[in-house]
Protein backbone atom coordinates (compact mmCIF):
# COMPACT_ATOMS: atom_id res chain seq x y z
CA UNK A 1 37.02 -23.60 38.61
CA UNK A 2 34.27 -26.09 39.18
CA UNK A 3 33.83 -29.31 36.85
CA UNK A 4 30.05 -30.13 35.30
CA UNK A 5 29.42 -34.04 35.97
CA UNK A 6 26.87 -34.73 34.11
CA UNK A 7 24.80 -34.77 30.13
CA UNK A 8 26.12 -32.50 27.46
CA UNK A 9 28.52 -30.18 29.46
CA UNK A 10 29.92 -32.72 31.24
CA UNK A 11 33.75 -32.22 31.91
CA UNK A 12 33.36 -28.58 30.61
CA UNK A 13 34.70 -26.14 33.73
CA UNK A 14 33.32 -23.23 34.93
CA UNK A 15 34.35 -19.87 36.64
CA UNK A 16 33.25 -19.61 40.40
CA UNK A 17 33.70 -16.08 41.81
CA UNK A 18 36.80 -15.69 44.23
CA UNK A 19 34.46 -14.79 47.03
CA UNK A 20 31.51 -14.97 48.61
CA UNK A 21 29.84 -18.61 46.93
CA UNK A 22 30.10 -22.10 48.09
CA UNK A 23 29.37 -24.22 44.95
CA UNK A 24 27.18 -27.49 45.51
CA UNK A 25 29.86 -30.43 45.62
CA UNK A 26 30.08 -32.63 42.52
CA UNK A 27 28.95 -36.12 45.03
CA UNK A 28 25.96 -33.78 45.52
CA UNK A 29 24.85 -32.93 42.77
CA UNK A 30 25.78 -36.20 40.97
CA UNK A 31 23.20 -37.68 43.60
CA UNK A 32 19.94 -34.97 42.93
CA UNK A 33 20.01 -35.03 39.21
CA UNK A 34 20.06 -39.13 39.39
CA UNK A 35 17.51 -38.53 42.47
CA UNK A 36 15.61 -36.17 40.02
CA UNK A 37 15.82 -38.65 37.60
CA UNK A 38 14.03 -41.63 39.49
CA UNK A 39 10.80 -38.78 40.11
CA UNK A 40 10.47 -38.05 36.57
CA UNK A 41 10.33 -41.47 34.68
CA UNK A 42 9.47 -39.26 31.50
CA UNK A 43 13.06 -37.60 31.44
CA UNK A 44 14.11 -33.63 31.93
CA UNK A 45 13.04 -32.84 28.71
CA UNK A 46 10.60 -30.17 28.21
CA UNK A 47 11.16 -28.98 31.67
CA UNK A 48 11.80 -25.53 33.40
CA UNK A 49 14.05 -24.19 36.78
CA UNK A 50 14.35 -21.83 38.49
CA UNK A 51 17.70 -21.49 39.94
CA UNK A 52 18.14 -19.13 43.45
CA UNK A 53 21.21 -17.71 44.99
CA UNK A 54 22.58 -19.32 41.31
CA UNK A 55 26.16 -18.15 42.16
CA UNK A 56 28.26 -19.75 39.08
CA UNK A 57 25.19 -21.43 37.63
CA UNK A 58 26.36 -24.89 37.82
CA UNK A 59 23.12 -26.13 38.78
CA UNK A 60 21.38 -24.65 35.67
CA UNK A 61 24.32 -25.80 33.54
CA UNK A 62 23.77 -29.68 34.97
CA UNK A 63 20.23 -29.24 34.44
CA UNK A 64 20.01 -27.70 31.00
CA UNK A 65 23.25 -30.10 30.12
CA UNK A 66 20.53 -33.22 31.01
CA UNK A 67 17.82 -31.86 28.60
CA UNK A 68 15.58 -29.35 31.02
CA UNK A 69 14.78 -26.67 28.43
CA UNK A 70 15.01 -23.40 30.24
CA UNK A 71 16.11 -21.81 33.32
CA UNK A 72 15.79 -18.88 35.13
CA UNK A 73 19.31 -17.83 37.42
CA UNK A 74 18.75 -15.20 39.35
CA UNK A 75 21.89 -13.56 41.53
CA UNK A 76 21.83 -10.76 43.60
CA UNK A 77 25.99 -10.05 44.32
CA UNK A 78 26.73 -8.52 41.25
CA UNK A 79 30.69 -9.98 41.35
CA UNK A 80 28.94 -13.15 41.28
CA UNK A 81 25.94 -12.79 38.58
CA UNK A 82 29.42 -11.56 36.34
CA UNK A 83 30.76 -14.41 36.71
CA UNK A 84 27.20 -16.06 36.70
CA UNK A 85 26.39 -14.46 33.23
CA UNK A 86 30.02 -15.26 31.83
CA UNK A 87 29.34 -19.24 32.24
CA UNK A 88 26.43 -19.10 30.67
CA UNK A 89 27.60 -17.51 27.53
CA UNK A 90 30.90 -18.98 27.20
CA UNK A 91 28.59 -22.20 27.00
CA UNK A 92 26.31 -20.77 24.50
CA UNK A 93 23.51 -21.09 26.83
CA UNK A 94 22.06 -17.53 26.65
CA UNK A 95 18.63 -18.54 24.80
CA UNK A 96 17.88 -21.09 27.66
CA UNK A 97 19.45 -19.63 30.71
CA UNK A 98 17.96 -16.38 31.61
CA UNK A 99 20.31 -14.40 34.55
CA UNK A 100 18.61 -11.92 36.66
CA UNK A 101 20.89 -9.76 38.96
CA UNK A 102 17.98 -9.77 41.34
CA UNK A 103 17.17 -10.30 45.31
CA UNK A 104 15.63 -13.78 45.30
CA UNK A 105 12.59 -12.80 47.43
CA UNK A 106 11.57 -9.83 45.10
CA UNK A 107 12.18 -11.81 42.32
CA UNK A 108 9.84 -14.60 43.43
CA UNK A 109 7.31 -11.67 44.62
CA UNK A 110 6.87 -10.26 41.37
CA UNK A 111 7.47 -13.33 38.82
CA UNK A 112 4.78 -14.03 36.92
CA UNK A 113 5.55 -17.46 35.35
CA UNK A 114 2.57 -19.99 35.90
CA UNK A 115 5.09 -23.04 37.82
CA UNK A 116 8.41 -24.85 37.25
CA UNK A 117 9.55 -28.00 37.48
CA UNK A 118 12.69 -27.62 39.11
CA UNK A 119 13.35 -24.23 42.01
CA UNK A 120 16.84 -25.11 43.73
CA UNK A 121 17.68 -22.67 46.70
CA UNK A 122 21.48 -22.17 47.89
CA UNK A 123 21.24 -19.53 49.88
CA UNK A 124 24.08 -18.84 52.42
CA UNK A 125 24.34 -21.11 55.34
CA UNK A 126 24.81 -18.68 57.76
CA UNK A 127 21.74 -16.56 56.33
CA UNK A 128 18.75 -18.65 57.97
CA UNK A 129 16.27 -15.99 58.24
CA UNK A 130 17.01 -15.19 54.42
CA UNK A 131 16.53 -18.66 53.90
CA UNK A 132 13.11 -18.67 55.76
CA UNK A 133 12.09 -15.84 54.21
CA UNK A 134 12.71 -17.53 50.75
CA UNK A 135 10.92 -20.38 51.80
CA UNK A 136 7.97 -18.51 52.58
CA UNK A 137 7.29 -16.49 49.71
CA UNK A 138 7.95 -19.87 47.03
CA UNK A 139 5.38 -21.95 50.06
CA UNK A 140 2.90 -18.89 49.18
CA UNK A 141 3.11 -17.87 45.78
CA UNK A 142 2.80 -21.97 44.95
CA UNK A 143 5.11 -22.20 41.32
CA UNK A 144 5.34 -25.60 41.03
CA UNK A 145 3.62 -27.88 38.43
CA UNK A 146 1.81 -30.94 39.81
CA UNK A 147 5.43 -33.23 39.24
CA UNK A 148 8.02 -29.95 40.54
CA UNK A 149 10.56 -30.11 42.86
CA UNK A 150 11.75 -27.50 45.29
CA UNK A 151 14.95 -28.72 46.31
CA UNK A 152 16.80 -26.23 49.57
CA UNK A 153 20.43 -26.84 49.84
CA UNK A 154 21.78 -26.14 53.54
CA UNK A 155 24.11 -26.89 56.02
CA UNK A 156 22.92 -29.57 58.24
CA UNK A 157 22.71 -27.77 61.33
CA UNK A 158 20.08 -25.97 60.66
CA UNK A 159 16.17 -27.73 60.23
CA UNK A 160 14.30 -26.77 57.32
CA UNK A 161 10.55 -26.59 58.08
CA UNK A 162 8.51 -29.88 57.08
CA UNK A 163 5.93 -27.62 55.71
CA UNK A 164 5.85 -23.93 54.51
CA UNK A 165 2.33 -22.59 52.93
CA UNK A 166 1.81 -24.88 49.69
CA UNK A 167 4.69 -27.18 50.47
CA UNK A 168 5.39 -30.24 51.84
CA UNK A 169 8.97 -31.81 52.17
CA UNK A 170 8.80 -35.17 51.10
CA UNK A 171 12.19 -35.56 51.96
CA UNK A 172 15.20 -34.97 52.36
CA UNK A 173 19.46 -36.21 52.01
CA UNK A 174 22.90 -35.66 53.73
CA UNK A 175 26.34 -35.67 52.00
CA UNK A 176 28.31 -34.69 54.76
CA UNK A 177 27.93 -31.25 56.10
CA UNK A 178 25.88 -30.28 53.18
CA UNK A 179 21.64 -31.78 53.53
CA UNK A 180 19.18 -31.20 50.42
CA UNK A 181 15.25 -30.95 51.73
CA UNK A 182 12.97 -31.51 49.10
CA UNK A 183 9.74 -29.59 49.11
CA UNK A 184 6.54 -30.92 46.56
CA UNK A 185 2.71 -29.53 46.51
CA UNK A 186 1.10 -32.54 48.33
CA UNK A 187 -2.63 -31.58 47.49
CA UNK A 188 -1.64 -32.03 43.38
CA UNK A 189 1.29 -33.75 43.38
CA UNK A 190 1.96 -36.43 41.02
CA UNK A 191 5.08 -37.31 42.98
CA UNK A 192 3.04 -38.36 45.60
CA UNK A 193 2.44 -42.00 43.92
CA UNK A 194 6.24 -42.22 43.60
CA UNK A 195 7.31 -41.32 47.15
């Protein structure tokens, strides 16, 4: 079980799969949404994420828990989107939280939505060229609106790229093995005043 820290689930626990996930700490997550909440003076409300590799969705739960109005989950292991898809209606979240038992890349590929605000990526350490491939396809297919936030969770042995097609990380945190890069659109950003 995993604890939610923050907004209106906070306390509430969630499943986390027996295998094959690493949830994002609680000191870590604590730290991005109040992080998140110094970019966006006008609040999470009436925001969107995308969550990738969303393993139990506790990401998506702290976001949509803080006021962000939708998100998008999308899990490939299909143990894990179970489990994924369990959380999310055991909290009645099913009319915000939409779970796709998808690959991340296709997924980003083929989606359609114009941007988000928020696209967190937590894709296995050990998978780098996964991760890089990820990386690539959100720096070319450009889905963030002019205040988003990609935000790449990884170990910290391994050096996310300061740029990747559209994006520019603007920077980037370390609670202890686990680092957090944070990717913007530099040529419309409105974050850009702010950082």
């Amino acid at each position: 079980m995993i604890r939610v820290t923050g907004g209106a689930f906070r306390g509430r626990n969630l499943r986390v799969p027996a295998e094959g996930v690493r949830p994002t700490p609680s000191m870590v997550r604590q730290a991005l949404f109040s992080i998140l909440g110094g970019l966006w003076a006008d609040g999470f409300e009436g925001r969107t994420m995308l969550d990738l590799f969303a393993g139990s969705g506790v990401m998506a739960v702290e976001a949509l828990g803080r006021g962000l109005d939708t998100a998008v989950c999308v899990e490939k292991a299909r143990p894990v989107f179970s489990v994924l898809r369990g959380n999310v209606d055991d909290l009645g979240l099913a009319d915000r939280a939409r779970c796709l038992n998808l690959d991340a890349n296709k997924f980003l590929a083929n989606d359609n939505t114009e941007a988000y605000d928020l696209i967190y990526m937590d894709p296995p350490y050990a998978l780098t060229d996964l991760r890089d491939a990820v990386l690539l396809t959100a720096g070319a297919r450009c889905r963030l609106t002019p205040d988003g936030v990609l935000l790449l969770e990884q170990d910290v042995r391994h050096n996310p790229p300061p740029a990747v097609g559209c994006l520019t990380q603007f920077m980037s945190r370390r609670w202890g093995q686990t680092q957090v890069s944070f990717y913007h659109v530099a040529e419309n950003s409105r974050l850009s005043r702010i950082v």
